[in-house]
PDB file of N, CA and C in Angstrom:
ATOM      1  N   UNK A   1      42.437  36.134  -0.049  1.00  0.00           N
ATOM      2  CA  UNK A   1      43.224  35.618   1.048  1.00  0.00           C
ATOM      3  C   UNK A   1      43.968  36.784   1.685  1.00  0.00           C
ATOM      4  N   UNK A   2      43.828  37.296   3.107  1.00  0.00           N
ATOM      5  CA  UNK A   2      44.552  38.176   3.837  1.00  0.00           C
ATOM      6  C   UNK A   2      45.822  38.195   4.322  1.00  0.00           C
ATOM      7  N   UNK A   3      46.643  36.757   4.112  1.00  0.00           N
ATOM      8  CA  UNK A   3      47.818  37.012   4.655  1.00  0.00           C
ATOM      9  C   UNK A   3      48.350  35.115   3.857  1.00  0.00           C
ATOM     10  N   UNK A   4      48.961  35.269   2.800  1.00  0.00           N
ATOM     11  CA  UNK A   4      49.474  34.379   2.077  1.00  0.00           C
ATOM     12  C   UNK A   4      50.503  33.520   2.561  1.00  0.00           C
ATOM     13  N   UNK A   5      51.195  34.593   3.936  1.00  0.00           N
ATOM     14  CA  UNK A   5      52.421  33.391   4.389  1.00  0.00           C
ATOM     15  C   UNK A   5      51.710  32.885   5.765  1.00  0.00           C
ATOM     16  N   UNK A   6      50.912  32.975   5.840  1.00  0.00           N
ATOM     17  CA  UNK A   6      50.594  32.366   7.442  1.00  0.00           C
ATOM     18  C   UNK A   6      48.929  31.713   6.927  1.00  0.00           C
ATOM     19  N   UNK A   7      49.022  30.979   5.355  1.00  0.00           N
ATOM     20  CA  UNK A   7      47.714  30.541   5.176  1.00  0.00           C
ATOM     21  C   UNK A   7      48.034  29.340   5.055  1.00  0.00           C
ATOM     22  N   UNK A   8      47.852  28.271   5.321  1.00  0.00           N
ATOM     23  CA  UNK A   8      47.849  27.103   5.333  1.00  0.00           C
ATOM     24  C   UNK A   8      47.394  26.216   4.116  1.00  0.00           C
ATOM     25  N   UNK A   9      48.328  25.772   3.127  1.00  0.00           N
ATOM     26  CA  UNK A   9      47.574  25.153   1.470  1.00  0.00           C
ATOM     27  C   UNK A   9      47.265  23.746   1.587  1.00  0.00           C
ATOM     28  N   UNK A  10      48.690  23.061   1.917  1.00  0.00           N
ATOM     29  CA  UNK A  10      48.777  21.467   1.896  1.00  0.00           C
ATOM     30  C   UNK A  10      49.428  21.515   3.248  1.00  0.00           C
ATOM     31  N   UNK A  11      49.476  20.250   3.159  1.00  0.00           N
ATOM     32  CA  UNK A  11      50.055  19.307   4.509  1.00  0.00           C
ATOM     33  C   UNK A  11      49.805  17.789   4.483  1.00  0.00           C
ATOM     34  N   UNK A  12      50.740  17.109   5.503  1.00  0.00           N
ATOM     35  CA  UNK A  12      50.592  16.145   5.208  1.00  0.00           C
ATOM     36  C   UNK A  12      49.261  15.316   5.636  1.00  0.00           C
ATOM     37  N   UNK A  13      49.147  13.917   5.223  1.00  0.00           N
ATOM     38  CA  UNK A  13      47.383  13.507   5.102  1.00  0.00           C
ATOM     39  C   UNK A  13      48.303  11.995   5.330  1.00  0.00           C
ATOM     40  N   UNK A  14      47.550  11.989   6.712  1.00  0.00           N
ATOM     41  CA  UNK A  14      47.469   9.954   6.708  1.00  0.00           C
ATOM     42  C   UNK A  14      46.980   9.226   5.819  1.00  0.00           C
ATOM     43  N   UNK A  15      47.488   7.933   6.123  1.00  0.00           N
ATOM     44  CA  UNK A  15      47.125   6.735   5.128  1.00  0.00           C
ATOM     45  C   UNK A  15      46.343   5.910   6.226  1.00  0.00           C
ATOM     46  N   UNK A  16      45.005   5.671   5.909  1.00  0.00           N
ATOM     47  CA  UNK A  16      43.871   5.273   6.672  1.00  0.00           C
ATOM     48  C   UNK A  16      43.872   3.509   6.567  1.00  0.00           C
ATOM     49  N   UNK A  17      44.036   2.773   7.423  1.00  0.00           N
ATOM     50  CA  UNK A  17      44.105   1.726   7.272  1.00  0.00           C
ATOM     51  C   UNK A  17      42.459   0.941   6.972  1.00  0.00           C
ATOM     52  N   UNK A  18      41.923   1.951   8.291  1.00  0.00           N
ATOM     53  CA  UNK A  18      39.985   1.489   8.203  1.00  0.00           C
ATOM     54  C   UNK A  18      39.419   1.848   7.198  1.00  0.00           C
ATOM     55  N   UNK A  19      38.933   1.382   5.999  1.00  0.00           N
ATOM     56  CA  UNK A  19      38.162   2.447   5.244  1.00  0.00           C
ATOM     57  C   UNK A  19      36.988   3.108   5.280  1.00  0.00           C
ATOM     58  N   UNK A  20      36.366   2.363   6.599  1.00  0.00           N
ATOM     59  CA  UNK A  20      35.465   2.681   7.427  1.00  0.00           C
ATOM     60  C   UNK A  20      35.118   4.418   7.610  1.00  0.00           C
ATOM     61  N   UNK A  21      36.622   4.798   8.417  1.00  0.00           N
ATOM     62  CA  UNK A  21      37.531   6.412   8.522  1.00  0.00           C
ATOM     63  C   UNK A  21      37.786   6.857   7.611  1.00  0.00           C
ATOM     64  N   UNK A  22      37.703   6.487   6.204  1.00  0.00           N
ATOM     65  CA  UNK A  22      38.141   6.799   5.078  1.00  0.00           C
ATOM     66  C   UNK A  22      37.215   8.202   4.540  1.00  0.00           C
ATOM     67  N   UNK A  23      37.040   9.673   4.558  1.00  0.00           N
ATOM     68  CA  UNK A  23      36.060  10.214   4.382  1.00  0.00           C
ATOM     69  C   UNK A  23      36.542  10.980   2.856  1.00  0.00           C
ATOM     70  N   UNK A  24      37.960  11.577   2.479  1.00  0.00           N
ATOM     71  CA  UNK A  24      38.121  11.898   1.255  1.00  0.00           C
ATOM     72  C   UNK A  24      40.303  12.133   1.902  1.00  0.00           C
ATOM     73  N   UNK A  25      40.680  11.643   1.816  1.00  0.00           N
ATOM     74  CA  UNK A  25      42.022  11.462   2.487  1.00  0.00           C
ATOM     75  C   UNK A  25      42.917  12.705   2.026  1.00  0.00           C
ATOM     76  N   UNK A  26      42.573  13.435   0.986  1.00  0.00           N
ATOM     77  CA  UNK A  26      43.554  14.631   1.036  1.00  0.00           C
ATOM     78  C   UNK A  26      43.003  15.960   1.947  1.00  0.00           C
ATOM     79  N   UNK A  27      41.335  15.236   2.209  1.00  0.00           N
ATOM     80  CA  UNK A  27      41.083  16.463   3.625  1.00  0.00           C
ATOM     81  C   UNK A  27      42.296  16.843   4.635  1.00  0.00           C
ATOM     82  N   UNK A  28      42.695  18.144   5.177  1.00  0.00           N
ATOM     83  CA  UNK A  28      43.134  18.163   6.241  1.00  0.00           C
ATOM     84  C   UNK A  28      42.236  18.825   7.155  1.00  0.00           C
ATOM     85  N   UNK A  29      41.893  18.774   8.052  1.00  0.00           N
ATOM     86  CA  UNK A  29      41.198  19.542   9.368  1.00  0.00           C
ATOM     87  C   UNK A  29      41.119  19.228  10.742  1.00  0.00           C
ATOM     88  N   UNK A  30      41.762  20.177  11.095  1.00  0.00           N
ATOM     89  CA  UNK A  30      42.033  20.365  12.481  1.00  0.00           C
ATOM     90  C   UNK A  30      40.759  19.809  13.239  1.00  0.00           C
ATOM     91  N   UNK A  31      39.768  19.902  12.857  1.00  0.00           N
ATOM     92  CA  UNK A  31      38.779  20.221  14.225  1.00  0.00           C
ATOM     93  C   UNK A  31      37.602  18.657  13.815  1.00  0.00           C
ATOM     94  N   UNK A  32      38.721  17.854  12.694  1.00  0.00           N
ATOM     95  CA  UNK A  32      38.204  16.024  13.083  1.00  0.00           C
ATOM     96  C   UNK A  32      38.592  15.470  14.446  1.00  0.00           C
ATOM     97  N   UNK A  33      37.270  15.389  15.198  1.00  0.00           N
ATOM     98  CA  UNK A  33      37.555  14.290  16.832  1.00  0.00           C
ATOM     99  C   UNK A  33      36.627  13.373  16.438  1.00  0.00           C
ATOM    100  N   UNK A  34      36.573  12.785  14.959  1.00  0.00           N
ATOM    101  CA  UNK A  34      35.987  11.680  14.953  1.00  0.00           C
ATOM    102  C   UNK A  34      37.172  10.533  15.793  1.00  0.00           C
ATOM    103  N   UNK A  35      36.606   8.999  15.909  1.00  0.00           N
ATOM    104  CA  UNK A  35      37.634   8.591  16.232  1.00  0.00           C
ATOM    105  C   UNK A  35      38.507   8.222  14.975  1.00  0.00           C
ATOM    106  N   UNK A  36      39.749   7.775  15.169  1.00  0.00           N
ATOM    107  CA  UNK A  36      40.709   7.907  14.066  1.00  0.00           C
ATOM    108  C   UNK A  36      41.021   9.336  13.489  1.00  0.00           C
ATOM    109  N   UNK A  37      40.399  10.332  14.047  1.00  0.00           N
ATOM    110  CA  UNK A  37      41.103  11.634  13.864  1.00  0.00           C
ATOM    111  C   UNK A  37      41.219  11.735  12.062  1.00  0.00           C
ATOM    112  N   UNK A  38      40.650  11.153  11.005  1.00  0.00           N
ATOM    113  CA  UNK A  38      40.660  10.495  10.138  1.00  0.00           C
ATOM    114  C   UNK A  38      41.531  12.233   8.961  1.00  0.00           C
ATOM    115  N   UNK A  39      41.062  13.031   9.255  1.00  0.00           N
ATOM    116  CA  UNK A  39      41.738  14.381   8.613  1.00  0.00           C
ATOM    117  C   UNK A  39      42.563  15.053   9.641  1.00  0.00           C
ATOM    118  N   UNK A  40      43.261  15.074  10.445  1.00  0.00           N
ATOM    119  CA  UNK A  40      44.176  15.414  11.292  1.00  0.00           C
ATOM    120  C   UNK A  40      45.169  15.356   9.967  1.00  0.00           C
ATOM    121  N   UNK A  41      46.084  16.604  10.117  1.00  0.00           N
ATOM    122  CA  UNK A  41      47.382  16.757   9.349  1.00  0.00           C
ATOM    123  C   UNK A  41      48.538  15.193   9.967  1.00  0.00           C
ATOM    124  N   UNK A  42      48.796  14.753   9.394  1.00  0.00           N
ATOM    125  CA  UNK A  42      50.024  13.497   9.477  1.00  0.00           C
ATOM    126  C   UNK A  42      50.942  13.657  10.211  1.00  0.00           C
ATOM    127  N   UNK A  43      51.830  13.636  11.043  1.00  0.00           N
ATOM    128  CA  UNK A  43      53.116  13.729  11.722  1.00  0.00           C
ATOM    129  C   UNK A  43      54.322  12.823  11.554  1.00  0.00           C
ATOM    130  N   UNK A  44      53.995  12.323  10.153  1.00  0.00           N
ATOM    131  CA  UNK A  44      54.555  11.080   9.959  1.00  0.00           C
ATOM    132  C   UNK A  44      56.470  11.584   9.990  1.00  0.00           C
ATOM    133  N   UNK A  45      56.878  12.505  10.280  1.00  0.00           N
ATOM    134  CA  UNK A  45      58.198  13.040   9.785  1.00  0.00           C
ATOM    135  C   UNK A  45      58.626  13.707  11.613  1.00  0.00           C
ATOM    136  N   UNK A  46      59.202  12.330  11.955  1.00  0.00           N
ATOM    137  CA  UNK A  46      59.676  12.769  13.516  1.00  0.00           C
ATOM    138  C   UNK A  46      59.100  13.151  14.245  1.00  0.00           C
ATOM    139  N   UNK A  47      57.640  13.205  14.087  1.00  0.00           N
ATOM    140  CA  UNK A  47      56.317  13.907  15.161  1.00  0.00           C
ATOM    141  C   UNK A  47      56.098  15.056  14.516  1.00  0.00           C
ATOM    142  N   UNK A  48      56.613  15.452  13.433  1.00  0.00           N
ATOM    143  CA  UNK A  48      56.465  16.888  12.567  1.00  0.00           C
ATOM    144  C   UNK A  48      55.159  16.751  11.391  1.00  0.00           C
ATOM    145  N   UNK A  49      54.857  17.445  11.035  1.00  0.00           N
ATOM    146  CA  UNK A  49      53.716  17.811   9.873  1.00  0.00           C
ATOM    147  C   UNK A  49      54.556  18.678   9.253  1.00  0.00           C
ATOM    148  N   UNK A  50      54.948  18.022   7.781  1.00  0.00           N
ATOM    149  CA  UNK A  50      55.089  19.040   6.693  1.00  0.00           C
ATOM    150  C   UNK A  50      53.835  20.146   6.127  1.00  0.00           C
ATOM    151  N   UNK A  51      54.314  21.546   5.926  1.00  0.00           N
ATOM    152  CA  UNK A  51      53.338  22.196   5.190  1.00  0.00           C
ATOM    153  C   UNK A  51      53.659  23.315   4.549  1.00  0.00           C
ATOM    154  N   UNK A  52      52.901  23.313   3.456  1.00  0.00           N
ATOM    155  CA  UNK A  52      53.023  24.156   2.616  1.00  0.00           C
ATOM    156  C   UNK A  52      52.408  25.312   2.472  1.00  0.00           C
ATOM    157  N   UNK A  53      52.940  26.402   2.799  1.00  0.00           N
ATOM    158  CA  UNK A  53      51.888  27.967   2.882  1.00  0.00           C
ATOM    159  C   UNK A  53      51.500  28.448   1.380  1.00  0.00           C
ATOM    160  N   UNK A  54      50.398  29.012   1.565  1.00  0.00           N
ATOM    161  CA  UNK A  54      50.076  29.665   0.026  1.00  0.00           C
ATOM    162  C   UNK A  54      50.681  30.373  -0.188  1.00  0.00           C
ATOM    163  N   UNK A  55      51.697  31.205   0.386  1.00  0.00           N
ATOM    164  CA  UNK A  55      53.133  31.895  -0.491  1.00  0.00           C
ATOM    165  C   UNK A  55      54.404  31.131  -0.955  1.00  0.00           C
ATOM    166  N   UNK A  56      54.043  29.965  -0.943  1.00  0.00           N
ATOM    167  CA  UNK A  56      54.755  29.023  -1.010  1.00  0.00           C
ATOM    168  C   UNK A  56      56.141  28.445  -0.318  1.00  0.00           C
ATOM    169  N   UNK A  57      56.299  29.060   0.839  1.00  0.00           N
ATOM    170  CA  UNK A  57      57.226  28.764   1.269  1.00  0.00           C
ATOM    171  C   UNK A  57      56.659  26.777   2.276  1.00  0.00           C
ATOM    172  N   UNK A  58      57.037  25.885   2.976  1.00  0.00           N
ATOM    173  CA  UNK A  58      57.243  25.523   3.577  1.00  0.00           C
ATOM    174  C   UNK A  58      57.841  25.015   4.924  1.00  0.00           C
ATOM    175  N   UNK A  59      57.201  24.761   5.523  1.00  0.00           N
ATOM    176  CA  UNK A  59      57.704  25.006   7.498  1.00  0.00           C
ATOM    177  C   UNK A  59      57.263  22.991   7.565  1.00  0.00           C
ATOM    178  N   UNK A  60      57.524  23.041   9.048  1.00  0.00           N
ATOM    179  CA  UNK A  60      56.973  21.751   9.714  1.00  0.00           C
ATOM    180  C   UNK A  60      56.592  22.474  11.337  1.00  0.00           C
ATOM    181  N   UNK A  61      55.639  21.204  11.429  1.00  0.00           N
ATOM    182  CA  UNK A  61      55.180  21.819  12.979  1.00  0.00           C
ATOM    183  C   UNK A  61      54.883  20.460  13.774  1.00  0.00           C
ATOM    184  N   UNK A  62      54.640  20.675  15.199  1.00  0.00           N
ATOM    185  CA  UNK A  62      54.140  19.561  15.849  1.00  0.00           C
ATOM    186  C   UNK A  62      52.520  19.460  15.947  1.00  0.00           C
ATOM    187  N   UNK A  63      51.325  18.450  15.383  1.00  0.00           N
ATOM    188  CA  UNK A  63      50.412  18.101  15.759  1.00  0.00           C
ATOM    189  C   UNK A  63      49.644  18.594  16.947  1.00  0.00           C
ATOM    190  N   UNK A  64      49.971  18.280  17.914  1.00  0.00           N
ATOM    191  CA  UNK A  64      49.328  19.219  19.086  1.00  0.00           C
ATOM    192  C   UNK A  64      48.817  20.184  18.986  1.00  0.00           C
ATOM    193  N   UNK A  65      49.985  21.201  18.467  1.00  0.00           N
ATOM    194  CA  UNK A  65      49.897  22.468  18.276  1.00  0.00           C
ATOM    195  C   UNK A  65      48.919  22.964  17.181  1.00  0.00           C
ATOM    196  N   UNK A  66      48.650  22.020  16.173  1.00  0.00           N
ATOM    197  CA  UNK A  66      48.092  22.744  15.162  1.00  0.00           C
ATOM    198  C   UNK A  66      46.530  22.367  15.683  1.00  0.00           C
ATOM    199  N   UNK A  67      46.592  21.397  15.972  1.00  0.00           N
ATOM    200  CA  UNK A  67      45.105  21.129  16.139  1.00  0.00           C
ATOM    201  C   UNK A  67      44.713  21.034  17.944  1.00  0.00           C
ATOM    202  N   UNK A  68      44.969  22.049  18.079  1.00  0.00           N
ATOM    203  CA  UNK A  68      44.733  22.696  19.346  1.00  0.00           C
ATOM    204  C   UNK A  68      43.684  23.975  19.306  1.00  0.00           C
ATOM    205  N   UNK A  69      42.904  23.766  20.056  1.00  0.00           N
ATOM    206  CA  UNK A  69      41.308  25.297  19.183  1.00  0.00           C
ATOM    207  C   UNK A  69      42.051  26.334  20.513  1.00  0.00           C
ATOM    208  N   UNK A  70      43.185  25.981  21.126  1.00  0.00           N
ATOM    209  CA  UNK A  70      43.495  27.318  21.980  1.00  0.00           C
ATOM    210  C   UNK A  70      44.425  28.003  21.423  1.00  0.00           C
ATOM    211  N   UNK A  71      45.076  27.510  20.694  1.00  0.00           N
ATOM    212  CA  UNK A  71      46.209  28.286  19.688  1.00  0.00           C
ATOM    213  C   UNK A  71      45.871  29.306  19.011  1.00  0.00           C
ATOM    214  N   UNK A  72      45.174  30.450  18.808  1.00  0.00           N
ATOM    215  CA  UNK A  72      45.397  31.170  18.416  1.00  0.00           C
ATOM    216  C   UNK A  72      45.973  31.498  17.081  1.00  0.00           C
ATOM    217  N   UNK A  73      47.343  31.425  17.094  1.00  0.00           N
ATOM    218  CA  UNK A  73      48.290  31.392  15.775  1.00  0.00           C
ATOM    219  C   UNK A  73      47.580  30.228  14.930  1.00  0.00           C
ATOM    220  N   UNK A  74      47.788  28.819  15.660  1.00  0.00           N
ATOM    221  CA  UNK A  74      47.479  27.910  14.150  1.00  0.00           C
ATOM    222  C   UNK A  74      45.892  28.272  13.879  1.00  0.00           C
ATOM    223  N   UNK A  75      44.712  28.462  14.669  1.00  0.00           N
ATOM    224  CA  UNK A  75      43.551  28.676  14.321  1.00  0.00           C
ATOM    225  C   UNK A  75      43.329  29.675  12.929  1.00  0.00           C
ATOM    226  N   UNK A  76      44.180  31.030  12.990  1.00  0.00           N
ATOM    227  CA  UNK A  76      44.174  31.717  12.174  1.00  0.00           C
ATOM    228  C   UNK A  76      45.096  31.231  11.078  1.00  0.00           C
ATOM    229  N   UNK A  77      45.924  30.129  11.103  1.00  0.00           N
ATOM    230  CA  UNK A  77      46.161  29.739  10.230  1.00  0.00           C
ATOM    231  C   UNK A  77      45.673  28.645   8.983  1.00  0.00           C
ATOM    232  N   UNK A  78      44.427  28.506   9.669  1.00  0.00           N
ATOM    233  CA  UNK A  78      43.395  27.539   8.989  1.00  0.00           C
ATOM    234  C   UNK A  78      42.540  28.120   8.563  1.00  0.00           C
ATOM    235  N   UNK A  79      42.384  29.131   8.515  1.00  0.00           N
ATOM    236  CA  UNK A  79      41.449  30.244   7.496  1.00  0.00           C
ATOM    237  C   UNK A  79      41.915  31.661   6.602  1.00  0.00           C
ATOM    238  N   UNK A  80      41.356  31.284   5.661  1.00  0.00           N
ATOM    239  CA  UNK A  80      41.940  32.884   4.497  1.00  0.00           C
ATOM    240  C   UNK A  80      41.882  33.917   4.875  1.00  0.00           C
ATOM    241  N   UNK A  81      41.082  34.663   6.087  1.00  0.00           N
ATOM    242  CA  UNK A  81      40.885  35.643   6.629  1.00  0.00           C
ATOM    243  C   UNK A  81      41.350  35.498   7.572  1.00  0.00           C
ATOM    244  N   UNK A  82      42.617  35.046   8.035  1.00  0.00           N
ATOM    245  CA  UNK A  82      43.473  35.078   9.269  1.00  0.00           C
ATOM    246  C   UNK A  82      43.259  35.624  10.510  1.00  0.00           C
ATOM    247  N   UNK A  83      41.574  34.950  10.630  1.00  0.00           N
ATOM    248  CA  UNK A  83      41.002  35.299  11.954  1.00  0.00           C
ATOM    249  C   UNK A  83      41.171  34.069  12.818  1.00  0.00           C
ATOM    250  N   UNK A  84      40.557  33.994  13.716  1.00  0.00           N
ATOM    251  CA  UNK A  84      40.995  32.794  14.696  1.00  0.00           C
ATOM    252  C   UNK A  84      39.561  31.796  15.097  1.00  0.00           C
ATOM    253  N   UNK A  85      38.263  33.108  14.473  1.00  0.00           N
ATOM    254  CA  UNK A  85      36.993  32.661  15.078  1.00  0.00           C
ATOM    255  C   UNK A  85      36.974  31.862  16.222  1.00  0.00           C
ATOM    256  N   UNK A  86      37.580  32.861  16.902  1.00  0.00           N
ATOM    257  CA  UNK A  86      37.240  32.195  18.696  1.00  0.00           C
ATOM    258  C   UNK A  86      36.242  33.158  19.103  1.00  0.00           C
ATOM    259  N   UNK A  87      35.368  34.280  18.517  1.00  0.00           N
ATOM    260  CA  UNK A  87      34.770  35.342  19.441  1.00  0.00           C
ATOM    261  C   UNK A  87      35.620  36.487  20.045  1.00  0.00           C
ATOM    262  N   UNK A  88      36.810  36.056  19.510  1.00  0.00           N
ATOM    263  CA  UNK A  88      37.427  37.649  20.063  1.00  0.00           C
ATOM    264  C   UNK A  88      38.083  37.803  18.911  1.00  0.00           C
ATOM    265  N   UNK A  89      38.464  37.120  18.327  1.00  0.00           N
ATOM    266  CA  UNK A  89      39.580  37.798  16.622  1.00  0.00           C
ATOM    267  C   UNK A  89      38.995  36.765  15.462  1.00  0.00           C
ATOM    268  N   UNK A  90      37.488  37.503  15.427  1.00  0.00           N
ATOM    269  CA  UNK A  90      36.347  37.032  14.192  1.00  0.00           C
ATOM    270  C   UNK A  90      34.961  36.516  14.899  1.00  0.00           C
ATOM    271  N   UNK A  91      34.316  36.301  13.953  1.00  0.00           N
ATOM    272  CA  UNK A  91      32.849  35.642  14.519  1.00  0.00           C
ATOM    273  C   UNK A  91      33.070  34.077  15.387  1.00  0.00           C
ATOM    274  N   UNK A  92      32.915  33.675  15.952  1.00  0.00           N
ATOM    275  CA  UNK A  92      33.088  32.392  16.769  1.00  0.00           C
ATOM    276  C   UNK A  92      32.285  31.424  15.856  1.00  0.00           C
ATOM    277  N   UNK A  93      33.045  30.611  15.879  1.00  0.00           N
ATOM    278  CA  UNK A  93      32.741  29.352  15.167  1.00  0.00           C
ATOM    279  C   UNK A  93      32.657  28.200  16.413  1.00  0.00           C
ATOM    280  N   UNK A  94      31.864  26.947  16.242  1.00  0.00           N
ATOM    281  CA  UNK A  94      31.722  26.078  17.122  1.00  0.00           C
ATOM    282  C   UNK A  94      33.236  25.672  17.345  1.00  0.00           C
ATOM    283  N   UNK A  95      33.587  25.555  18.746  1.00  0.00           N
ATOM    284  CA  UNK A  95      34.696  24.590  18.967  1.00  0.00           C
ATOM    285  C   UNK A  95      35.281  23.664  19.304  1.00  0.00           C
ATOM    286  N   UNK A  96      36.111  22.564  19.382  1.00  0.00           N
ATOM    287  CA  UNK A  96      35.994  20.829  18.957  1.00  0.00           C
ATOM    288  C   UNK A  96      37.352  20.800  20.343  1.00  0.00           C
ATOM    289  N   UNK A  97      37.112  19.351  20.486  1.00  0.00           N
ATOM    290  CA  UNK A  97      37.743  19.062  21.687  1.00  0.00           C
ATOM    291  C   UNK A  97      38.834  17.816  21.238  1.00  0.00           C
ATOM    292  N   UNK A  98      40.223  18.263  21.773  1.00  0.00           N
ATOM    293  CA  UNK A  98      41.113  17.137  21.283  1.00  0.00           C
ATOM    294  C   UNK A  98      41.439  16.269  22.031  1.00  0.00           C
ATOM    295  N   UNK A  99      41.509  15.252  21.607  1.00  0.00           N
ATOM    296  CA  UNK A  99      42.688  14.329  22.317  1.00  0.00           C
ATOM    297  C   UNK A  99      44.180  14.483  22.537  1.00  0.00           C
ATOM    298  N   UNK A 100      44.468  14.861  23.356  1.00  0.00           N
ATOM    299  CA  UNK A 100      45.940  15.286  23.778  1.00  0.00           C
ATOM    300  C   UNK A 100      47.002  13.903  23.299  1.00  0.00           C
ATOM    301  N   UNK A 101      46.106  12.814  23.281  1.00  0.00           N
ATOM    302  CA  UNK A 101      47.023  11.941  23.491  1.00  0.00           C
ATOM    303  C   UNK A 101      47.297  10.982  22.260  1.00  0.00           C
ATOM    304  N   UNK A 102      46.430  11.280  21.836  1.00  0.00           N
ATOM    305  CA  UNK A 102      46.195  11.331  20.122  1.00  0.00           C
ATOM    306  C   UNK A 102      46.926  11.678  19.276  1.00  0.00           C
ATOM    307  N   UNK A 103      46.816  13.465  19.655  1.00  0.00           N
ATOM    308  CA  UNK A 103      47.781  14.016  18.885  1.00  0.00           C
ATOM    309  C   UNK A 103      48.935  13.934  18.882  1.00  0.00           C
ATOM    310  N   UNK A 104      49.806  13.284  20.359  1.00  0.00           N
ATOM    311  CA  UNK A 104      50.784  13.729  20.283  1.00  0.00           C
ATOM    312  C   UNK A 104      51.362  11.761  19.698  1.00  0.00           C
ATOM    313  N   UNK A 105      50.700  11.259  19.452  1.00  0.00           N
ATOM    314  CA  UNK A 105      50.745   9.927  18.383  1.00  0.00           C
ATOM    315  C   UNK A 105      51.451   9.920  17.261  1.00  0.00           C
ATOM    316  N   UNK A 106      52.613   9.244  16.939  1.00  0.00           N
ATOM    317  CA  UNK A 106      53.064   9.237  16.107  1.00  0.00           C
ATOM    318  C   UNK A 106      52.281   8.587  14.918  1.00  0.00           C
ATOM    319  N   UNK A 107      52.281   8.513  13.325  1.00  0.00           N
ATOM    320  CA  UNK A 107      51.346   8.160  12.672  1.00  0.00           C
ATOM    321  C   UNK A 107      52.459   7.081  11.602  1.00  0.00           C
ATOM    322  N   UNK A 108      52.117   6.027  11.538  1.00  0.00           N
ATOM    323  CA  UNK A 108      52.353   4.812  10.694  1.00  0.00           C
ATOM    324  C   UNK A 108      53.028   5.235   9.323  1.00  0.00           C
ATOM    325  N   UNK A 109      51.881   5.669   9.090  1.00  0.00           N
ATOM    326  CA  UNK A 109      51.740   5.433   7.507  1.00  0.00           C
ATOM    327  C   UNK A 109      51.750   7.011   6.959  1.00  0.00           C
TER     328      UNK A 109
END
């Protein structure tokens, strides 16, 4: 792992009402546009996502932001090699399209 405080370990994980969406619930990943967003990090805490870095410290953030493929910062924060794989800072990886309106959804459960 290249950079321990800006690596992303845990976070929070919705409670899936469909079990339909149900795919393994402690997944987190940014780049689910299934519908129900079913691994999207949780915002269940004021529109915030708790998380826990592999240096162990803890932050909160807003949804949008993390699962946004233009961000930069959170992109590289979803991989151990604190690249961004957009094609300019690492190999490009396919990239996923959000719902703006989705994200900025508060979550139930």
């Amino acid at each position: 792992m290249r950079k321990p405080v800006d690596m992303i370990m845990l976070a929070d994980v919705r409670a899936q009402p469909d079990p339909a969406l149900i795919n393994m619930d402690a997944d987190v990943d940014p780049t689910d546009n299934r519908p129900g967003h079913s691994q999207w990090p949780s915002n269940r805490h004021n529109y915030n996502v708790d998380i826990l870095f592999a240096d162990g410290h803890c932050d909160s953030a807003k949804r949008p932001l993390m699962v946004d493929p233009a961000n930069t910062m959170w992109r590289r924060r979803w991989n151990n090699d604190n690249r961004a794989h957009d094609g300019i800072d690492g190999d490009a990886v396919p990239t996923w399209s959000v719902d703006a309106a989705a994200a900025r959804q508060l979550d139930q459960n």
